[in-house]
C-alpha atoms as a PDB file:
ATOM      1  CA  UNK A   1      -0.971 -11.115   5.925  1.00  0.00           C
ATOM      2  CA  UNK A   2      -3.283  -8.325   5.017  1.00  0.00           C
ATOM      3  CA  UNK A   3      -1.552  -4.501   5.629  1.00  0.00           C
ATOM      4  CA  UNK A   4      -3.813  -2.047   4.512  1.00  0.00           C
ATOM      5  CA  UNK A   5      -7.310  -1.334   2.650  1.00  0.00           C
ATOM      6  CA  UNK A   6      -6.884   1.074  -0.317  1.00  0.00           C
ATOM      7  CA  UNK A   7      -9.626   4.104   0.796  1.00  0.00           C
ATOM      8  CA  UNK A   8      -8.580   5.989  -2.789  1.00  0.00           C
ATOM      9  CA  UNK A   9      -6.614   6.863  -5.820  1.00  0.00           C
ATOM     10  CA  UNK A  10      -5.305   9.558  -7.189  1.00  0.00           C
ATOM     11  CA  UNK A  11      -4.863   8.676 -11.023  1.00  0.00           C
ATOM     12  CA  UNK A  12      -3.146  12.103 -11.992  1.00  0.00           C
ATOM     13  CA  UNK A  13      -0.424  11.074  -9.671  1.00  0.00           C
ATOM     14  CA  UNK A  14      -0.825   7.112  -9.640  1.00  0.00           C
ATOM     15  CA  UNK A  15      -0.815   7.172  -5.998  1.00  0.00           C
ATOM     16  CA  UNK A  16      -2.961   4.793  -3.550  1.00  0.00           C
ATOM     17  CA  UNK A  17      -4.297   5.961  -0.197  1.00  0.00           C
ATOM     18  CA  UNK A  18      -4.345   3.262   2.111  1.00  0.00           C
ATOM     19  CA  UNK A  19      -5.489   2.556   5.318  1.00  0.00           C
ATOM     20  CA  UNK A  20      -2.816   0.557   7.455  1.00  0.00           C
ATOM     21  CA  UNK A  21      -4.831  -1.814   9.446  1.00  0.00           C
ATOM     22  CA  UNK A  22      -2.105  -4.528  11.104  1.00  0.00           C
ATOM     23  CA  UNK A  23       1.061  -4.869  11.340  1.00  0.00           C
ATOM     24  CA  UNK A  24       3.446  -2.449   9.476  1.00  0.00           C
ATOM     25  CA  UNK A  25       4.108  -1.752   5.871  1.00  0.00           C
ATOM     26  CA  UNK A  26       7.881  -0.564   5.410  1.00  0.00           C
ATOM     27  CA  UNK A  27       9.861   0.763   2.431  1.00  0.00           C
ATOM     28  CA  UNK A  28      11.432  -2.290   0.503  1.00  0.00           C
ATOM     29  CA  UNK A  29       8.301  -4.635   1.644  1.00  0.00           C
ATOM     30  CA  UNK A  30       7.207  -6.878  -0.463  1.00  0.00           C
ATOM     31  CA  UNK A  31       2.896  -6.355  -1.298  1.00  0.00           C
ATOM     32  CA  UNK A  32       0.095  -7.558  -3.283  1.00  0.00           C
ATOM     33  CA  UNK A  33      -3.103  -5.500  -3.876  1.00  0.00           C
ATOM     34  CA  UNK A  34      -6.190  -7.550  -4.426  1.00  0.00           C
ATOM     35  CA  UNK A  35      -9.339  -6.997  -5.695  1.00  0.00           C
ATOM     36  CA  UNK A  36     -12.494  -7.736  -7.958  1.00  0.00           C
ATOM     37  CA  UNK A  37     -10.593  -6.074 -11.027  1.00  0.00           C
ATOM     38  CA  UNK A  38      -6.964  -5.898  -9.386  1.00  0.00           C
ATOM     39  CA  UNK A  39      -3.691  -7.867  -9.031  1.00  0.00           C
ATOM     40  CA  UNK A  40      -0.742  -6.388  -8.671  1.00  0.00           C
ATOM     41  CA  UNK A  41       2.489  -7.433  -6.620  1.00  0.00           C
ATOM     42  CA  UNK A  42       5.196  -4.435  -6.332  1.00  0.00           C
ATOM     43  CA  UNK A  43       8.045  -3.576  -3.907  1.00  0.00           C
ATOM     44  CA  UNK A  44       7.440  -0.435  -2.255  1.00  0.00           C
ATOM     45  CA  UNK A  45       9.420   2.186  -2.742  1.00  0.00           C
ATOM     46  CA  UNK A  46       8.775   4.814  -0.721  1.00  0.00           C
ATOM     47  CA  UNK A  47       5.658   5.906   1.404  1.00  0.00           C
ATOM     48  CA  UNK A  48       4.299   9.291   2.430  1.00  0.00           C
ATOM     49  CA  UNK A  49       2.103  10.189   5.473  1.00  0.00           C
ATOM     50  CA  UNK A  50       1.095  14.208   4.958  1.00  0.00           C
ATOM     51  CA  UNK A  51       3.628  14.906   2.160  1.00  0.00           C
ATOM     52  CA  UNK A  52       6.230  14.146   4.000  1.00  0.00           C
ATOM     53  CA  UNK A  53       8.785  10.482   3.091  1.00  0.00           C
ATOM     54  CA  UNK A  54       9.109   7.982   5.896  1.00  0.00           C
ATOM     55  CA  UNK A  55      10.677   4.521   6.179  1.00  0.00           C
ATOM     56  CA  UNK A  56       7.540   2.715   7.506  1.00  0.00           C
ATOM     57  CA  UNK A  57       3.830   2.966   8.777  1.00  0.00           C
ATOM     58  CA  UNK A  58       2.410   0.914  11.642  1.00  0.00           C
ATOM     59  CA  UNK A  59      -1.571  -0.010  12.368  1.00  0.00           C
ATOM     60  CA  UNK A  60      -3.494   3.027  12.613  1.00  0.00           C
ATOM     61  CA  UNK A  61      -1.818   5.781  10.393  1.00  0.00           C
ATOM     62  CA  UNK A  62      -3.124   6.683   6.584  1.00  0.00           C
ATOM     63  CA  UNK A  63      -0.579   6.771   3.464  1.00  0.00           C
ATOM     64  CA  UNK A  64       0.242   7.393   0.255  1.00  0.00           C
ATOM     65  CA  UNK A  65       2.172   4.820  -2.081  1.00  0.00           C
ATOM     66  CA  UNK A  66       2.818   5.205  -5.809  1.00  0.00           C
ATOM     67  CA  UNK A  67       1.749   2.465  -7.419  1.00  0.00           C
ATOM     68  CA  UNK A  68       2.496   0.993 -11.101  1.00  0.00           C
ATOM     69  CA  UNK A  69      -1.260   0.459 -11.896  1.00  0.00           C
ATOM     70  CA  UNK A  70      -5.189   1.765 -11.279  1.00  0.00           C
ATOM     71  CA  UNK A  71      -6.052   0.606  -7.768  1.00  0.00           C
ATOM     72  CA  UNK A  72      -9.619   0.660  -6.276  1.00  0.00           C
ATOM     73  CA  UNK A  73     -11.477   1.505  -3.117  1.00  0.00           C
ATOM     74  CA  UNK A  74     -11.471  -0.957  -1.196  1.00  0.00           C
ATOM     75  CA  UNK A  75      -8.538  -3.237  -2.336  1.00  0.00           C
ATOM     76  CA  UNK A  76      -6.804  -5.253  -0.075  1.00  0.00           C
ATOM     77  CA  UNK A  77      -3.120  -4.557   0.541  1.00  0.00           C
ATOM     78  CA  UNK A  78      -1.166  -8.221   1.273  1.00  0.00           C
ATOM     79  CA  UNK A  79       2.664  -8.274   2.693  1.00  0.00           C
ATOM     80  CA  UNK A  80       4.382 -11.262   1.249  1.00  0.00           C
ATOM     81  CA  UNK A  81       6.494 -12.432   3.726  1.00  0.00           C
ATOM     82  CA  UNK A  82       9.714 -13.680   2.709  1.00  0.00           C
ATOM     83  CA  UNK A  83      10.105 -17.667   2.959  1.00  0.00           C
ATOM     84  CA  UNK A  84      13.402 -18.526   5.251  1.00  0.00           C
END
């Protein structure tokens, strides 16, 4: 199910700003962020909104997520859903 749309990245930091779009993305989630030149599945670890930690971000709000590799404008964020 597709979360978010990365709108940039920091590459000092290795951070991804990402629009969440549906649903909510939540520490411990499971994602995959796709792209032209990108493929990367990670657990999320923590996510900021303003500088500040939370647990999880619902449709609508903006964050920041470190992430292990380069991400692009534009990739699509994916939550793998966990098969019962």
């Amino acid at each position: 199910m597709e979360v978010a749309t990365v709108f940039h990245y920091y590459v000092k930091a290795g951070v991804a700003a990402m629009q969440v779009s549906a649903g909510e993305l939540a520490v411990g989630d499971t994602i995959t962020i796709e792209g032209p030149s990108t493929s990367i599945t990670m657990e999320v670890e923590s996510i900021q909104i303003e500088h500040q930690s939370v647990q999880k971000a619902t449709a609508g709000q903006s964050v920041g997520m470190k992430v292990p590799d380069r991400v692009r404008e534009g990739d699509k964020v994916y939550k793998i859903e966990p098969t019962p």
